[in-house]
PDB file of N, CA and C in Angstrom:
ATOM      1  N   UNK A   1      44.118 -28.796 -44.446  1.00  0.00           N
ATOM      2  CA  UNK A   1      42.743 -29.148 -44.067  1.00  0.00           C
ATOM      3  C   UNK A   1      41.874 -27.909 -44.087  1.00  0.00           C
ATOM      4  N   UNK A   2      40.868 -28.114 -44.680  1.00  0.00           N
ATOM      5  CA  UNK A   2      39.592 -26.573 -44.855  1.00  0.00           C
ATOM      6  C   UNK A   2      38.278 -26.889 -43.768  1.00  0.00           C
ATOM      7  N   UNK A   3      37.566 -26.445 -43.723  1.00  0.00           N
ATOM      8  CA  UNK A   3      36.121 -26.885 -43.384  1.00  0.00           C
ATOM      9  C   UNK A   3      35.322 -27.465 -43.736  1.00  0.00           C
ATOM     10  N   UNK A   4      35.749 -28.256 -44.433  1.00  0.00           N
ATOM     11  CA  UNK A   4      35.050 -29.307 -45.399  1.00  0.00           C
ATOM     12  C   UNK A   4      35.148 -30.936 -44.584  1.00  0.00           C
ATOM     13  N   UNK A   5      33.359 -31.344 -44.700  1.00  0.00           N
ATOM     14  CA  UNK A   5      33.146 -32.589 -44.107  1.00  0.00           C
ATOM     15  C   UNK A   5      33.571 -33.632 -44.831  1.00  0.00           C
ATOM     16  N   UNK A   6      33.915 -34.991 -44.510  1.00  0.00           N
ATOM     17  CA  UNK A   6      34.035 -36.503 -45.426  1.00  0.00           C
ATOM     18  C   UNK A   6      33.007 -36.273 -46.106  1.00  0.00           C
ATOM     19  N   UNK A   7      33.154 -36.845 -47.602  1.00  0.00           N
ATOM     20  CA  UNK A   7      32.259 -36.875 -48.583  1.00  0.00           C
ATOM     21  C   UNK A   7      31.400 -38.654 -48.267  1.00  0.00           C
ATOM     22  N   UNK A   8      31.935 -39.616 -47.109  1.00  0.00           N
ATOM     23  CA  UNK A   8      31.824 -40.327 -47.180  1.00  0.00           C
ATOM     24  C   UNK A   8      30.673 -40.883 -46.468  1.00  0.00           C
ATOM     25  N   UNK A   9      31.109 -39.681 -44.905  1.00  0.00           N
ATOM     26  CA  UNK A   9      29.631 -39.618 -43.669  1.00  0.00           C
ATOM     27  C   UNK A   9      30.142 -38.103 -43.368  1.00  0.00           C
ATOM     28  N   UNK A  10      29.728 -38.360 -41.972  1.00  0.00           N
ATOM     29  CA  UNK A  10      29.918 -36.778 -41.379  1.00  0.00           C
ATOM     30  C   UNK A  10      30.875 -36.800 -40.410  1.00  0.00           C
ATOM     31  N   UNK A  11      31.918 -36.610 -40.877  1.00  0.00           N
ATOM     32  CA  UNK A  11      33.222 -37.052 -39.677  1.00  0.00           C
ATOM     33  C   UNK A  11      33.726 -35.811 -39.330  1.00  0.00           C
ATOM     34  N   UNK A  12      34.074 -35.818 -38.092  1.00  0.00           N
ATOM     35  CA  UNK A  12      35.293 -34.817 -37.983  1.00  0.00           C
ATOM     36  C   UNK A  12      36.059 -34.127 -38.621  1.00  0.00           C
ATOM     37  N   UNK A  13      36.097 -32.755 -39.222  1.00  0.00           N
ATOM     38  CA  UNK A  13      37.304 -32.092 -40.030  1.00  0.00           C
ATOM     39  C   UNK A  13      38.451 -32.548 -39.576  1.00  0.00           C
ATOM     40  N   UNK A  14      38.785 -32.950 -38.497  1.00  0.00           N
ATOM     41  CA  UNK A  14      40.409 -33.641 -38.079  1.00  0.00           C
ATOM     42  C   UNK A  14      40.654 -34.504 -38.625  1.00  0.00           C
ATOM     43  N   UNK A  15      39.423 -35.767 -39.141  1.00  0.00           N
ATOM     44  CA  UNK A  15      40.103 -36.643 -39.796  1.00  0.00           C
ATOM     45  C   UNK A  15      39.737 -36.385 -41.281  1.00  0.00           C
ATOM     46  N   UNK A  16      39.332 -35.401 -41.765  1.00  0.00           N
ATOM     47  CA  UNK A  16      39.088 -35.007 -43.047  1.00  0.00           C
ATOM     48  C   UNK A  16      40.241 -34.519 -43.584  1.00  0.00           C
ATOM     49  N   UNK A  17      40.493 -34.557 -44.683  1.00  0.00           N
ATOM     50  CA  UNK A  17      42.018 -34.543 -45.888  1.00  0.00           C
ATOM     51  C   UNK A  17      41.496 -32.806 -46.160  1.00  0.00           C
ATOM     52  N   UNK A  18      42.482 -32.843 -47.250  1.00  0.00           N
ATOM     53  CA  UNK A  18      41.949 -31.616 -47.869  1.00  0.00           C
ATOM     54  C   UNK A  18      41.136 -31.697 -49.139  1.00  0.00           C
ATOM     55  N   UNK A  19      41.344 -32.921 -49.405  1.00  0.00           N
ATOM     56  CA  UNK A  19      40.439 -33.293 -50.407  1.00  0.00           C
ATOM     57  C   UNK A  19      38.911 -33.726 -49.560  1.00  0.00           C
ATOM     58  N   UNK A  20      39.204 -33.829 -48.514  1.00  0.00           N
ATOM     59  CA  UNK A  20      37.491 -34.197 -48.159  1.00  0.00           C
ATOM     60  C   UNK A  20      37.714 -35.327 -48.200  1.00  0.00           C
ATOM     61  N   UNK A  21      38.462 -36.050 -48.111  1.00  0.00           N
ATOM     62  CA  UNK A  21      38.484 -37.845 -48.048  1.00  0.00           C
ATOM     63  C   UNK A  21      38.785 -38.243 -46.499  1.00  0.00           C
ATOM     64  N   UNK A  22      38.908 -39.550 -46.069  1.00  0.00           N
ATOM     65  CA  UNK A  22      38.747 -39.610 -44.414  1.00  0.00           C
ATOM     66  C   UNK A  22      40.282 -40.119 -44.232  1.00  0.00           C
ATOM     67  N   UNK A  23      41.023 -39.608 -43.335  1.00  0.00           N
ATOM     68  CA  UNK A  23      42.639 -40.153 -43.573  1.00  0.00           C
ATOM     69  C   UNK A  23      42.613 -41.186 -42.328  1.00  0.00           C
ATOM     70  N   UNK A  24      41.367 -40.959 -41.095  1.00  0.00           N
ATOM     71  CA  UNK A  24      41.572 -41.543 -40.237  1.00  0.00           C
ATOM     72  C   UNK A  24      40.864 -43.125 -40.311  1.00  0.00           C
ATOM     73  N   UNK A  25      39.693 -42.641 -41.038  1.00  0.00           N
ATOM     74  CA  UNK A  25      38.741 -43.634 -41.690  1.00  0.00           C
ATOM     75  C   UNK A  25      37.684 -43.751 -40.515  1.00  0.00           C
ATOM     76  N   UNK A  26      36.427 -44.827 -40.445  1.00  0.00           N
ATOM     77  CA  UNK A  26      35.732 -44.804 -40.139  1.00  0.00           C
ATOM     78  C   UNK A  26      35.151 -45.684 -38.940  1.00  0.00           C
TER      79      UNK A  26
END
């Protein structure tokens, strides 16, 4: 995991991948 937000909204880096995708979802 980097510092990089969901590309999807603005979520939490915890539930952000390393791709920037949401693993926890929304």
């Amino acid at each position: 995991s980097g510092g990089q937000r969901s590309r999807t909204g603005g979520l939490s880096v915890c539930l952000a991948g390393p791709d920037g995708r949401v693993l926890g979802g929304g």
